[in-house]
PDB file of N, CA and C in Angstrom:
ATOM      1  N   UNK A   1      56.412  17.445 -38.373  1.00  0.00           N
ATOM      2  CA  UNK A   1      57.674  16.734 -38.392  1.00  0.00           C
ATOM      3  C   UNK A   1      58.076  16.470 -36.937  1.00  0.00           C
ATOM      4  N   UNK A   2      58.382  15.076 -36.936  1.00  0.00           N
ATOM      5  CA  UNK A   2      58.849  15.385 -35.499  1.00  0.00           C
ATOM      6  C   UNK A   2      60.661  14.938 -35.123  1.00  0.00           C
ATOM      7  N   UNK A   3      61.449  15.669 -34.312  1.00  0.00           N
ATOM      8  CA  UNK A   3      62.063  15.416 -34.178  1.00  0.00           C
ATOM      9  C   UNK A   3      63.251  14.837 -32.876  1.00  0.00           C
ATOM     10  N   UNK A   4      63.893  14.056 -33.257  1.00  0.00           N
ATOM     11  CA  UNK A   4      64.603  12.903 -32.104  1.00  0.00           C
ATOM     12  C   UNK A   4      65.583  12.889 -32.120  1.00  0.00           C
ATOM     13  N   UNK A   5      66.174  12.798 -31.081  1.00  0.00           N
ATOM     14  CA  UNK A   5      67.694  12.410 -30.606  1.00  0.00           C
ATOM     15  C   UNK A   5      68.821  11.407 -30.770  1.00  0.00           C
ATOM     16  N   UNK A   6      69.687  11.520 -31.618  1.00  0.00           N
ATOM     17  CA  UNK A   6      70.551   9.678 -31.280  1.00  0.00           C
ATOM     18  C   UNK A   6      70.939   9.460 -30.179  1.00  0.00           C
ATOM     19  N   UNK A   7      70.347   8.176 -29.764  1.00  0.00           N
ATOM     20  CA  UNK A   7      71.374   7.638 -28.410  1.00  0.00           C
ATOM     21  C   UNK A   7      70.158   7.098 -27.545  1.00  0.00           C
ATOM     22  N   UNK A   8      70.501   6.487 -26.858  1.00  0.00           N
ATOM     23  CA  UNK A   8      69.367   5.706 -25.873  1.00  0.00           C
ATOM     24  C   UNK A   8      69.767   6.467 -24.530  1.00  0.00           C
ATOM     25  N   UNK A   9      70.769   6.469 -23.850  1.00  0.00           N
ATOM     26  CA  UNK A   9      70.899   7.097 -22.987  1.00  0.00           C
ATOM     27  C   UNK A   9      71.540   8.216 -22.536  1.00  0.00           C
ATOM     28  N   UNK A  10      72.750   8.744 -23.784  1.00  0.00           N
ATOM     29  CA  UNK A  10      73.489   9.604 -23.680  1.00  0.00           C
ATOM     30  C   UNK A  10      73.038  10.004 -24.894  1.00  0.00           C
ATOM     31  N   UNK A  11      72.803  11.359 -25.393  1.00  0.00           N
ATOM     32  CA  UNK A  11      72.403  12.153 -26.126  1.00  0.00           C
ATOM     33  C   UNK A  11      73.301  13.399 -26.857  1.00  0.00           C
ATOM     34  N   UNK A  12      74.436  12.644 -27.551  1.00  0.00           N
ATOM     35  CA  UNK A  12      75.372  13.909 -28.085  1.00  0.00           C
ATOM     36  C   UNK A  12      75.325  14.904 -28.537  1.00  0.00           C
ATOM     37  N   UNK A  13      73.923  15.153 -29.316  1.00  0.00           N
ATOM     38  CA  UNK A  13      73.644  16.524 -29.766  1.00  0.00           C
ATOM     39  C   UNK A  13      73.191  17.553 -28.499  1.00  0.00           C
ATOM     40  N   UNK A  14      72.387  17.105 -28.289  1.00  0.00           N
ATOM     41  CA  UNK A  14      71.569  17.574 -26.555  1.00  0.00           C
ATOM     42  C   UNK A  14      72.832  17.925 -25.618  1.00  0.00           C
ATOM     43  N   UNK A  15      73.790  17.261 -25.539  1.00  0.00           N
ATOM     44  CA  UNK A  15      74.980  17.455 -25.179  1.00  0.00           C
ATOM     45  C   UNK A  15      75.924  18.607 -25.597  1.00  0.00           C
ATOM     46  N   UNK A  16      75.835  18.581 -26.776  1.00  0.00           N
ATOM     47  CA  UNK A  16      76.430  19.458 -27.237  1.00  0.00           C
ATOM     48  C   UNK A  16      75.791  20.951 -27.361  1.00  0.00           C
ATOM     49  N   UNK A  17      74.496  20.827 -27.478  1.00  0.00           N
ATOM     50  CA  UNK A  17      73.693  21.978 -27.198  1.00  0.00           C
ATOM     51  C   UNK A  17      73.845  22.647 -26.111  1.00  0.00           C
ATOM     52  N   UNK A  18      73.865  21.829 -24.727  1.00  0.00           N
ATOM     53  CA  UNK A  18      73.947  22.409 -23.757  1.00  0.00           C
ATOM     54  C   UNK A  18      75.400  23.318 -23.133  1.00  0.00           C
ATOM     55  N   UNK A  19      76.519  22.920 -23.838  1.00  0.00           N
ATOM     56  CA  UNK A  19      77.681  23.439 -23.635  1.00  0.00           C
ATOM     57  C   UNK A  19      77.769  24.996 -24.382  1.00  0.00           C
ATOM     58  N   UNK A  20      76.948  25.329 -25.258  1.00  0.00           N
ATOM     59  CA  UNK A  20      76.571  26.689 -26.257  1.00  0.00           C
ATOM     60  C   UNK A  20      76.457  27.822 -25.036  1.00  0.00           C
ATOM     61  N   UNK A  21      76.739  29.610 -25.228  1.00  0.00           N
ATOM     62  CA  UNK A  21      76.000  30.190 -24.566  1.00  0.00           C
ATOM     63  C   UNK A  21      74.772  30.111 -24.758  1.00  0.00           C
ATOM     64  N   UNK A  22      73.879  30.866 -23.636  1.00  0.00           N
ATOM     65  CA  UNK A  22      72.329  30.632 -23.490  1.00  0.00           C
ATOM     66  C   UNK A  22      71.900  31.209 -25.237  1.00  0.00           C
ATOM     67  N   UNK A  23      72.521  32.254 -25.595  1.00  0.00           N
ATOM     68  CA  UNK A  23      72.084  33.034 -26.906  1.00  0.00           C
ATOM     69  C   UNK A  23      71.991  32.076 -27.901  1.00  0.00           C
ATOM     70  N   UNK A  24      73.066  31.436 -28.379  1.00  0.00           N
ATOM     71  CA  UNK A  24      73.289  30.499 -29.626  1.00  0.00           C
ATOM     72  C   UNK A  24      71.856  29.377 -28.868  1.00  0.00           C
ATOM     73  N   UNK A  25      72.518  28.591 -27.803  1.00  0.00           N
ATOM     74  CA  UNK A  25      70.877  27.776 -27.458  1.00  0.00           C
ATOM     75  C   UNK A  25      70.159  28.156 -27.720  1.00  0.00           C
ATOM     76  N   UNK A  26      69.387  29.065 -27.780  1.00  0.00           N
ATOM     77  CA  UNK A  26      67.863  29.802 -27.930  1.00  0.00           C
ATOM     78  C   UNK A  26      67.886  29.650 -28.933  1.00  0.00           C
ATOM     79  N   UNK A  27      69.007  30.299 -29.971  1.00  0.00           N
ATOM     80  CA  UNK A  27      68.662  30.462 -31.835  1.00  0.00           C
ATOM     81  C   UNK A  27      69.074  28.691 -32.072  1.00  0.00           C
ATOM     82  N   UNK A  28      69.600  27.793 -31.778  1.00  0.00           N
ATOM     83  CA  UNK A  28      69.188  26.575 -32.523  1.00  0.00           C
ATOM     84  C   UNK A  28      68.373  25.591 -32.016  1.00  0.00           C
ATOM     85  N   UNK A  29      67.553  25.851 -30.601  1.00  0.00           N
ATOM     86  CA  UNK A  29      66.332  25.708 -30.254  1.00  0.00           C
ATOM     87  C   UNK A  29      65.061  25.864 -30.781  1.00  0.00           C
ATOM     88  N   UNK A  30      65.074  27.467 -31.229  1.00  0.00           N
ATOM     89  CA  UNK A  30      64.402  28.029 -31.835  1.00  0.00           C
ATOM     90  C   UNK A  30      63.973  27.355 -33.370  1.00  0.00           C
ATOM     91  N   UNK A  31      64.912  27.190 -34.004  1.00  0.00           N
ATOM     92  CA  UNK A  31      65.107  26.645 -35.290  1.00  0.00           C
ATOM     93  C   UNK A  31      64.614  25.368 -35.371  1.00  0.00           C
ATOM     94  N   UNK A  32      64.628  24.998 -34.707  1.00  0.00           N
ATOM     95  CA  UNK A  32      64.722  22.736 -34.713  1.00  0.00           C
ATOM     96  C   UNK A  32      62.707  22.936 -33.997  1.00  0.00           C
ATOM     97  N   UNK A  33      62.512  23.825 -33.469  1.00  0.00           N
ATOM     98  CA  UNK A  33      61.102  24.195 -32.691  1.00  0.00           C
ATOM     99  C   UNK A  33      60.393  24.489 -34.522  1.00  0.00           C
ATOM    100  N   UNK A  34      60.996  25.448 -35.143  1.00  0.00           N
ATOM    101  CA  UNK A  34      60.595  25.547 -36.421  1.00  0.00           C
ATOM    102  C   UNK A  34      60.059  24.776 -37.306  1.00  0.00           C
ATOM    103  N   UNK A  35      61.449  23.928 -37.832  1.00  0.00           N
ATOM    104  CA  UNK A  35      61.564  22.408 -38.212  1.00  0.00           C
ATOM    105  C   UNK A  35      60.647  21.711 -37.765  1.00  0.00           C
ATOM    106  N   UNK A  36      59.914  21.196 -36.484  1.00  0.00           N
ATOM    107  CA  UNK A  36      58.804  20.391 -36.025  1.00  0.00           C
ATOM    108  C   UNK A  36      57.998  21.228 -36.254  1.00  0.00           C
ATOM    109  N   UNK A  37      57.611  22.386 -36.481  1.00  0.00           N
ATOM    110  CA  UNK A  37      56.326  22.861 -37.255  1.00  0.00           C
ATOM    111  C   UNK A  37      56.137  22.977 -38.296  1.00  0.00           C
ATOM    112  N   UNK A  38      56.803  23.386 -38.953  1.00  0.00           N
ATOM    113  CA  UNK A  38      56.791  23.947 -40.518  1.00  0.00           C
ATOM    114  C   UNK A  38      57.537  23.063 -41.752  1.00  0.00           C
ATOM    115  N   UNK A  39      58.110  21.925 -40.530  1.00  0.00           N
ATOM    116  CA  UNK A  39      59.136  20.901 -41.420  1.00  0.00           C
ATOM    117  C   UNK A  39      60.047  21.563 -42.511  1.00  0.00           C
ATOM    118  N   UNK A  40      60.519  21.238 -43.872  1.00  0.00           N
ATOM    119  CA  UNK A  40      61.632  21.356 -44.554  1.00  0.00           C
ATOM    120  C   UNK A  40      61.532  22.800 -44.988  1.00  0.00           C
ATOM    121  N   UNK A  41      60.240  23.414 -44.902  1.00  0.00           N
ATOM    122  CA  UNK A  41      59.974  24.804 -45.498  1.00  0.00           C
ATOM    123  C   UNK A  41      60.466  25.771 -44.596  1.00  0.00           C
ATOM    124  N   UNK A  42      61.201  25.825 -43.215  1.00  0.00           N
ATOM    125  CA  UNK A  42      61.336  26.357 -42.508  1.00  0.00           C
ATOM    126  C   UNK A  42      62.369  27.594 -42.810  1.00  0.00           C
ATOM    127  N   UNK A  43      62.379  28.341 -43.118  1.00  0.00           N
ATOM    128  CA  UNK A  43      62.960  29.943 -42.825  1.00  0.00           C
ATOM    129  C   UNK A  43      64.151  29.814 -42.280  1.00  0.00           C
ATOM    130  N   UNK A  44      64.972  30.542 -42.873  1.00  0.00           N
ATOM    131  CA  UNK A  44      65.900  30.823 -42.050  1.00  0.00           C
ATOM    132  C   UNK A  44      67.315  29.918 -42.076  1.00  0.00           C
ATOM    133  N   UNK A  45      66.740  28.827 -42.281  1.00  0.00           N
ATOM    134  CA  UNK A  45      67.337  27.225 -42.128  1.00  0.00           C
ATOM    135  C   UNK A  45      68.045  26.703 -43.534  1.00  0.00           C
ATOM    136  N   UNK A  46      69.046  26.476 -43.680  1.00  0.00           N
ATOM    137  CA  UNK A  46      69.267  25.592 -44.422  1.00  0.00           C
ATOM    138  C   UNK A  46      69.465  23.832 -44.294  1.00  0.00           C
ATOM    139  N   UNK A  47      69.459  23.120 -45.673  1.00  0.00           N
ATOM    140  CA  UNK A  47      69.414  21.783 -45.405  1.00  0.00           C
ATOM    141  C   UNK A  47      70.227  21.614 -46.339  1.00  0.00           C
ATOM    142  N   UNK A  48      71.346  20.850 -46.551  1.00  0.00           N
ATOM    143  CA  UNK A  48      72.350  20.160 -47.559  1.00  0.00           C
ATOM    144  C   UNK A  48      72.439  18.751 -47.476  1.00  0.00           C
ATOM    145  N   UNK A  49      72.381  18.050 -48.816  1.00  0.00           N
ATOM    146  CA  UNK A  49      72.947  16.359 -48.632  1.00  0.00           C
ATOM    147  C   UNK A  49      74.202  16.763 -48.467  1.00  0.00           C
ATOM    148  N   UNK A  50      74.505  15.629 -47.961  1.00  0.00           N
ATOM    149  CA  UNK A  50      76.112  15.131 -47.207  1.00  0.00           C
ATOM    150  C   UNK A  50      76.263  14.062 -48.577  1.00  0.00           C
ATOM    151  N   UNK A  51      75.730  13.124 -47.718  1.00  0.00           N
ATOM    152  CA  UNK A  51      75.423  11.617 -48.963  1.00  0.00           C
ATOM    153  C   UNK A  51      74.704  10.590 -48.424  1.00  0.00           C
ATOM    154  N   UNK A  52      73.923  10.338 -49.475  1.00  0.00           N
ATOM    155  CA  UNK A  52      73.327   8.948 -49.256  1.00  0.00           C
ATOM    156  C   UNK A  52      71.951   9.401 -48.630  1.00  0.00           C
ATOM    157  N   UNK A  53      71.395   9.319 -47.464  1.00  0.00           N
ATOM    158  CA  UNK A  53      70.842   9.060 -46.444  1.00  0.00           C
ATOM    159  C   UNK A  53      71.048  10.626 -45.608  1.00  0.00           C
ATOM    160  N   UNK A  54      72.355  10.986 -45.299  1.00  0.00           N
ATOM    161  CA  UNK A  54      72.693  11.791 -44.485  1.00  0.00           C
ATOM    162  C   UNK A  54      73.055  13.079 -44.873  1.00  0.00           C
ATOM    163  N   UNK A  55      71.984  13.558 -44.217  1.00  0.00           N
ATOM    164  CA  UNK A  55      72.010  15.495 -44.677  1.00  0.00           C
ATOM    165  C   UNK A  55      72.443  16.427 -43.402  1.00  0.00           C
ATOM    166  N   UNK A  56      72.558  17.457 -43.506  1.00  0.00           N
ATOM    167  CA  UNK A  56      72.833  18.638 -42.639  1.00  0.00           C
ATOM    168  C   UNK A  56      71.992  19.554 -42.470  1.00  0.00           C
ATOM    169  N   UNK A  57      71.903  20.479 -40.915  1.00  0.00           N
ATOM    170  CA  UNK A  57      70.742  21.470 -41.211  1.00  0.00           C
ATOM    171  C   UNK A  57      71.936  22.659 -40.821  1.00  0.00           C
ATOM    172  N   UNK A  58      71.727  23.501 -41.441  1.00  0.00           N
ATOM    173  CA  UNK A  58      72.691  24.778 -41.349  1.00  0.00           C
ATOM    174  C   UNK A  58      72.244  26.024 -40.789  1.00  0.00           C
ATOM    175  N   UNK A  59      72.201  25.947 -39.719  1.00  0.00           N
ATOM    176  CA  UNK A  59      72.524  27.192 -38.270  1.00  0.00           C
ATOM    177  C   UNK A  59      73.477  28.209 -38.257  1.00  0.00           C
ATOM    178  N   UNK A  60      72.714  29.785 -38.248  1.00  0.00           N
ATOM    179  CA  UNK A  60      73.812  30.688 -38.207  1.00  0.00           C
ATOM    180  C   UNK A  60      73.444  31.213 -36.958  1.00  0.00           C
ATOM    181  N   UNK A  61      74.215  31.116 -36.197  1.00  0.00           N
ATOM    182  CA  UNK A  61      73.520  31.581 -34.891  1.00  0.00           C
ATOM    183  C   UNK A  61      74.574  33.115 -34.584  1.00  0.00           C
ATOM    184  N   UNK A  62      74.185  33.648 -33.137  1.00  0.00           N
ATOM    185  CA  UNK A  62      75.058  35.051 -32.722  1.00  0.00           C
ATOM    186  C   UNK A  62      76.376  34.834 -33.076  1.00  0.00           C
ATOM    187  N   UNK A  63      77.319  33.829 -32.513  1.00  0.00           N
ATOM    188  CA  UNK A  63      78.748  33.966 -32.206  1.00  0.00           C
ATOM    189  C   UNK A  63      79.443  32.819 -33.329  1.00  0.00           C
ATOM    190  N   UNK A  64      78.029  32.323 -34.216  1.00  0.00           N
ATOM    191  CA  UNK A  64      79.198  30.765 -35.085  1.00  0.00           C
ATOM    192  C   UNK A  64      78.076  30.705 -35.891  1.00  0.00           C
ATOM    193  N   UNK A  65      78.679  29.328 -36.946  1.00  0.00           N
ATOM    194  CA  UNK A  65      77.757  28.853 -37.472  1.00  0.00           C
ATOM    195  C   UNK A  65      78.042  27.452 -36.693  1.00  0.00           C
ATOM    196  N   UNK A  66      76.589  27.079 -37.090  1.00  0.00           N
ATOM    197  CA  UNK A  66      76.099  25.426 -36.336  1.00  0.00           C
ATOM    198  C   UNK A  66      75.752  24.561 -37.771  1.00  0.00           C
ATOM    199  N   UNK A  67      76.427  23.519 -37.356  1.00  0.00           N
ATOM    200  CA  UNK A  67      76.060  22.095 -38.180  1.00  0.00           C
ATOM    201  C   UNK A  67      75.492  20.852 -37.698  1.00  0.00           C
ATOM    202  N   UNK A  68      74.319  20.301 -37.835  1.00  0.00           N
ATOM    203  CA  UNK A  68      73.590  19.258 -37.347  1.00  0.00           C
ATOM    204  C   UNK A  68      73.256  18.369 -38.221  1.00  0.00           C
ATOM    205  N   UNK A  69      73.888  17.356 -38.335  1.00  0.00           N
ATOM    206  CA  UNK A  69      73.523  16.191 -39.023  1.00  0.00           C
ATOM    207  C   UNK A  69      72.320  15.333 -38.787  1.00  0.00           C
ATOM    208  N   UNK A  70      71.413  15.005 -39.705  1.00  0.00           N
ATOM    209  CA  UNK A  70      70.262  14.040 -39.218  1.00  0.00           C
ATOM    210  C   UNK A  70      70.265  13.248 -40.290  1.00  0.00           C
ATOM    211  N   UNK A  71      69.217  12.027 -40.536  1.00  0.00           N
ATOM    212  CA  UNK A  71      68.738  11.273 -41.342  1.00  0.00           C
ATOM    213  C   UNK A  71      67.319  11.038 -41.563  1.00  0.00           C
ATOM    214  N   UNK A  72      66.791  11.168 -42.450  1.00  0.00           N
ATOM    215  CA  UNK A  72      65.001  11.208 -42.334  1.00  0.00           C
ATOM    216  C   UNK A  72      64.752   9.945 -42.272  1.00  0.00           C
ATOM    217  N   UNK A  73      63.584   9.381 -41.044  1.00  0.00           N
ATOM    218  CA  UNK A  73      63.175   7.701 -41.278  1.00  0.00           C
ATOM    219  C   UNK A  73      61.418   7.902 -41.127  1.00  0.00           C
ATOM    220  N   UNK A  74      61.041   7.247 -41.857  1.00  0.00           N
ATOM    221  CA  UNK A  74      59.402   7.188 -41.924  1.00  0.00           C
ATOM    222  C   UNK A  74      58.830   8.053 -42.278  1.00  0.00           C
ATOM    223  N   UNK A  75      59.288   8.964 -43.137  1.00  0.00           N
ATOM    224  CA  UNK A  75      58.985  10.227 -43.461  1.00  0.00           C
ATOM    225  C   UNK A  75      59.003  11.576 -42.799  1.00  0.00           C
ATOM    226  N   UNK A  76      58.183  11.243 -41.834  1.00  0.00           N
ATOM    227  CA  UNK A  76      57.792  12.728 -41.009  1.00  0.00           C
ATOM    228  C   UNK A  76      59.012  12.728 -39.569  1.00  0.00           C
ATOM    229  N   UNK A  77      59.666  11.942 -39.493  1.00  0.00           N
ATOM    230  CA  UNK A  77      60.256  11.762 -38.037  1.00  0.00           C
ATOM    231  C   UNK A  77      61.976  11.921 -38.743  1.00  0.00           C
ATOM    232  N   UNK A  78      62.496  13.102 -38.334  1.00  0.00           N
ATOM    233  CA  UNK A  78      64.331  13.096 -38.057  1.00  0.00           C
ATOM    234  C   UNK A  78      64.937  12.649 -36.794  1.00  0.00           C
ATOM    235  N   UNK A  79      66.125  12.167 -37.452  1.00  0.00           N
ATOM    236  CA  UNK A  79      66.853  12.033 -36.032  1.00  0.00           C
ATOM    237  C   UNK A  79      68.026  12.787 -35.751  1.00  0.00           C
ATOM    238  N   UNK A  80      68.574  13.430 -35.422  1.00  0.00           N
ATOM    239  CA  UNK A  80      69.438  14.475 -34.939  1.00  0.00           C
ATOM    240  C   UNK A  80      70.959  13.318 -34.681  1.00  0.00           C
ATOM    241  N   UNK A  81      72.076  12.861 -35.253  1.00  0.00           N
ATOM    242  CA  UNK A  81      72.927  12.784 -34.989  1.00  0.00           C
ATOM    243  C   UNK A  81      74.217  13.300 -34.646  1.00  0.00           C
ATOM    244  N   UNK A  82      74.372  14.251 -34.901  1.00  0.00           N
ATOM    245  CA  UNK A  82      75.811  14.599 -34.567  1.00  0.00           C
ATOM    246  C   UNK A  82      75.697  16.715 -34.714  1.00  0.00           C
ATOM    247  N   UNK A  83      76.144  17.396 -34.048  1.00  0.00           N
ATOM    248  CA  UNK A  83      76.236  18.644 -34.170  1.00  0.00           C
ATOM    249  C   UNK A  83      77.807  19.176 -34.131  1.00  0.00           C
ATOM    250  N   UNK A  84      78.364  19.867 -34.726  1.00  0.00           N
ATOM    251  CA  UNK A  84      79.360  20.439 -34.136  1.00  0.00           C
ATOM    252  C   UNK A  84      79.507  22.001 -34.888  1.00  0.00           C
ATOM    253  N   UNK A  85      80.441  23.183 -34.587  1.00  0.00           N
ATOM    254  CA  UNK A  85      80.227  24.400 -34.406  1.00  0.00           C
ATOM    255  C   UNK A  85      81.654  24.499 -35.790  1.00  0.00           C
ATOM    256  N   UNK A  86      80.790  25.612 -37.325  1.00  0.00           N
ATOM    257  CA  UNK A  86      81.688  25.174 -38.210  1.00  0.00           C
ATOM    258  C   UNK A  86      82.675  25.914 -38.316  1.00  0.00           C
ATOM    259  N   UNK A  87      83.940  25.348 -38.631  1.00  0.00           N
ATOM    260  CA  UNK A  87      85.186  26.529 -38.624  1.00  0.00           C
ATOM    261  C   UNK A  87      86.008  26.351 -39.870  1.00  0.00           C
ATOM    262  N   UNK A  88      85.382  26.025 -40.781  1.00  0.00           N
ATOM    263  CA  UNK A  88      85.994  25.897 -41.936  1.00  0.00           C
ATOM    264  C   UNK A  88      84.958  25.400 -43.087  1.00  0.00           C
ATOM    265  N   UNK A  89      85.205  25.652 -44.250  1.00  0.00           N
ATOM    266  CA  UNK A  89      84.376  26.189 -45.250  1.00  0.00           C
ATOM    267  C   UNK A  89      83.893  24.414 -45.661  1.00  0.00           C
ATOM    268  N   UNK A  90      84.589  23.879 -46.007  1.00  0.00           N
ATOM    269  CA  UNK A  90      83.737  22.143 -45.752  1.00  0.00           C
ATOM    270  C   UNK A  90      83.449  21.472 -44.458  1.00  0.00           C
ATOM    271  N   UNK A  91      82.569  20.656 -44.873  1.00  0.00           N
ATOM    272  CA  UNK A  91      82.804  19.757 -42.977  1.00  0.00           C
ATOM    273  C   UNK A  91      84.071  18.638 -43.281  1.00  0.00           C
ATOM    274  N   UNK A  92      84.201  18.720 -42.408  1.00  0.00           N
ATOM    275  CA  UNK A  92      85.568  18.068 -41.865  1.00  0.00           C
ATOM    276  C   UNK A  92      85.533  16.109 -42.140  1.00  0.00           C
ATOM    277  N   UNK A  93      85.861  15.583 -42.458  1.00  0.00           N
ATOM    278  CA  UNK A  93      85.965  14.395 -42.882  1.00  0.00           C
ATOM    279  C   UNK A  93      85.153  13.511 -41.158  1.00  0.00           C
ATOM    280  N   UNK A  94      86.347  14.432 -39.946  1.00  0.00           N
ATOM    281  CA  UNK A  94      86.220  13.635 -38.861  1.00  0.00           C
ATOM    282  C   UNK A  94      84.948  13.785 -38.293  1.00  0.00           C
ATOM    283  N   UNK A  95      84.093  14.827 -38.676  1.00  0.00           N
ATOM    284  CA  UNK A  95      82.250  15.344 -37.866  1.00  0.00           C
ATOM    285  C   UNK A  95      81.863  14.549 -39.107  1.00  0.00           C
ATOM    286  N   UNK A  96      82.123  14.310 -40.641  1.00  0.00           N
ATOM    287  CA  UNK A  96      81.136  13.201 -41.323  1.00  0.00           C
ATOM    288  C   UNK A  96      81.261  11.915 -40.272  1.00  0.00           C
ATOM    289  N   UNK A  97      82.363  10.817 -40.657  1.00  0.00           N
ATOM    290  CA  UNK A  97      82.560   9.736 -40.002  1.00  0.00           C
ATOM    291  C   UNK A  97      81.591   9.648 -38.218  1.00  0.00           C
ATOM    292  N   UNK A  98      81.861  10.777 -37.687  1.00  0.00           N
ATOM    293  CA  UNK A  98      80.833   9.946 -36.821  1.00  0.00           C
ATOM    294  C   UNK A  98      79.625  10.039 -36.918  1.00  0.00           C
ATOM    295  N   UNK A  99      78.831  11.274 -37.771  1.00  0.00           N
ATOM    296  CA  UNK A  99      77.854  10.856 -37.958  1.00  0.00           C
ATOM    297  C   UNK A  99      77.474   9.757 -39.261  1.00  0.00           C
ATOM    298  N   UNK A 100      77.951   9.401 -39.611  1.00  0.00           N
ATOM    299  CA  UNK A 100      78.108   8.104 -40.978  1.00  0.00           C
ATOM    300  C   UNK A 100      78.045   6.882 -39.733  1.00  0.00           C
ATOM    301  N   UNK A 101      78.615   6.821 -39.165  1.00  0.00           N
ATOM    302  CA  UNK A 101      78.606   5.618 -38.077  1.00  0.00           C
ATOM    303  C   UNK A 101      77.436   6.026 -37.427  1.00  0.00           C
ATOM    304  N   UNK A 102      77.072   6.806 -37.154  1.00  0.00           N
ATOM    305  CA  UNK A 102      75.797   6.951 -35.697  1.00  0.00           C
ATOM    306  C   UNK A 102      74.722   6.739 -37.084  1.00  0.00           C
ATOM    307  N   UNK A 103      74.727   7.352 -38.163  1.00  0.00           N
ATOM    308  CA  UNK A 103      73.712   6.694 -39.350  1.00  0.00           C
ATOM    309  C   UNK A 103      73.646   5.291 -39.299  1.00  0.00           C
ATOM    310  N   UNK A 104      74.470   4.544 -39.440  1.00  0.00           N
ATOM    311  CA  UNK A 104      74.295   3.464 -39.634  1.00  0.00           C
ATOM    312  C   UNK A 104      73.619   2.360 -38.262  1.00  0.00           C
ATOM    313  N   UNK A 105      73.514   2.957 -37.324  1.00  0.00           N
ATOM    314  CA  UNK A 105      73.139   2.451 -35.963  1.00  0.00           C
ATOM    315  C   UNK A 105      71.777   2.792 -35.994  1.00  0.00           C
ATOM    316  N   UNK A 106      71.625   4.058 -36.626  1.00  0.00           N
ATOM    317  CA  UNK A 106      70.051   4.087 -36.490  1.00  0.00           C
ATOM    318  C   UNK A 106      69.387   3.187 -37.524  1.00  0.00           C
ATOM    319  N   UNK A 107      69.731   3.088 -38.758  1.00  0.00           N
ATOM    320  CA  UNK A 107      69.155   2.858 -39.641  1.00  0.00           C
ATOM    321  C   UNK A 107      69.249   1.115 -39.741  1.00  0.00           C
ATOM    322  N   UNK A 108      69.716   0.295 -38.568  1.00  0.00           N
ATOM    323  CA  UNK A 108      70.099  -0.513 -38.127  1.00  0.00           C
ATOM    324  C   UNK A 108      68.797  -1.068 -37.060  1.00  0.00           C
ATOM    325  N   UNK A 109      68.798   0.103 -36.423  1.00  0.00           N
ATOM    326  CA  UNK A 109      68.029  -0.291 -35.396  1.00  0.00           C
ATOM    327  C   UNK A 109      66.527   0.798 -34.959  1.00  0.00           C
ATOM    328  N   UNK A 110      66.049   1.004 -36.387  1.00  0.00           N
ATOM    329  CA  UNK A 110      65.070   1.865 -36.429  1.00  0.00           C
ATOM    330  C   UNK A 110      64.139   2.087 -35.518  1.00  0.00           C
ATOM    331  N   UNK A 111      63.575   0.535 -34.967  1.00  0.00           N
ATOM    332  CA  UNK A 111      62.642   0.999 -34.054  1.00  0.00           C
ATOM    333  C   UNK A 111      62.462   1.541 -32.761  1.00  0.00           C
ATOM    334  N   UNK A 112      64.033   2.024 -32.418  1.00  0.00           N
ATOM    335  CA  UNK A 112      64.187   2.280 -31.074  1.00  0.00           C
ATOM    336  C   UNK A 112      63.904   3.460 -31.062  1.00  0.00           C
ATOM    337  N   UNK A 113      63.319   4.559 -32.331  1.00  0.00           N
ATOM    338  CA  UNK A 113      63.503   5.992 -32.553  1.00  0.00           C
ATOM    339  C   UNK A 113      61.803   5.887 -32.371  1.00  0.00           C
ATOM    340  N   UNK A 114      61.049   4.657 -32.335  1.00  0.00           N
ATOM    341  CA  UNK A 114      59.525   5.196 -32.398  1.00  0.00           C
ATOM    342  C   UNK A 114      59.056   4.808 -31.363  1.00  0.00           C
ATOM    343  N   UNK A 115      58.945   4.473 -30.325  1.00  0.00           N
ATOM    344  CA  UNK A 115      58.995   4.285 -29.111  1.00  0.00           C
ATOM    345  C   UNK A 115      57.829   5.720 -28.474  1.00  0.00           C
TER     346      UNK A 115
END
């Protein structure tokens, strides 16, 4: 499985990763390192539809839980849209909507993810 980033030049998840302590980085590093090996069977990991197109991978890391939105295109290739750190028992209307919009950009403009 391989997996990719939204954004051509600014990278919001990657972004958002990097603001984590080093600990939580490592465990959803670790995980997404998983995911490109072992793909959907991966341990540890959960995956939920959202809707449509757009699912979640569910991260329990040291200090939170983590939410990462992707969309599967071409089978074997995800794209990582949107992450944010969960604090309440649904996701939040406002972390769907932008990744529902950053969905629709990819799935818009697919070939910029195979490059």
């Amino acid at each position: 499985m391989k997996i990719v980033f939204y954004g051509k030049k600014k990278k919001p998840v990657v972004d958002f990763i990097e603001q984590l302590t080093s600990k939580d980085q490592a465990k959803i590093l670790a995980c997404l390192k998983n995911i490109e090996e072992l793909g959907f069977d991966c341990p540890r990991v959960e995956f939920r539809q959202i809707s449509g197109k757009l699912w979640e991978i569910k991260i329990q890391a040291a200090s939170a839980g983590y939410r990462i939105f992707y969309v599967t295109i071409q089978r074997k290739t995800i794209v990582l849209l949107h992450a944010y750190k969960k604090q309440s028992q649904k996701a939040p209307k406002k972390e769907i909507d932008i990744a529902e919009k950053r969905l629709m950009e990819v799935l818009n403009d697919e070939n910029t993810y195979f490059k």
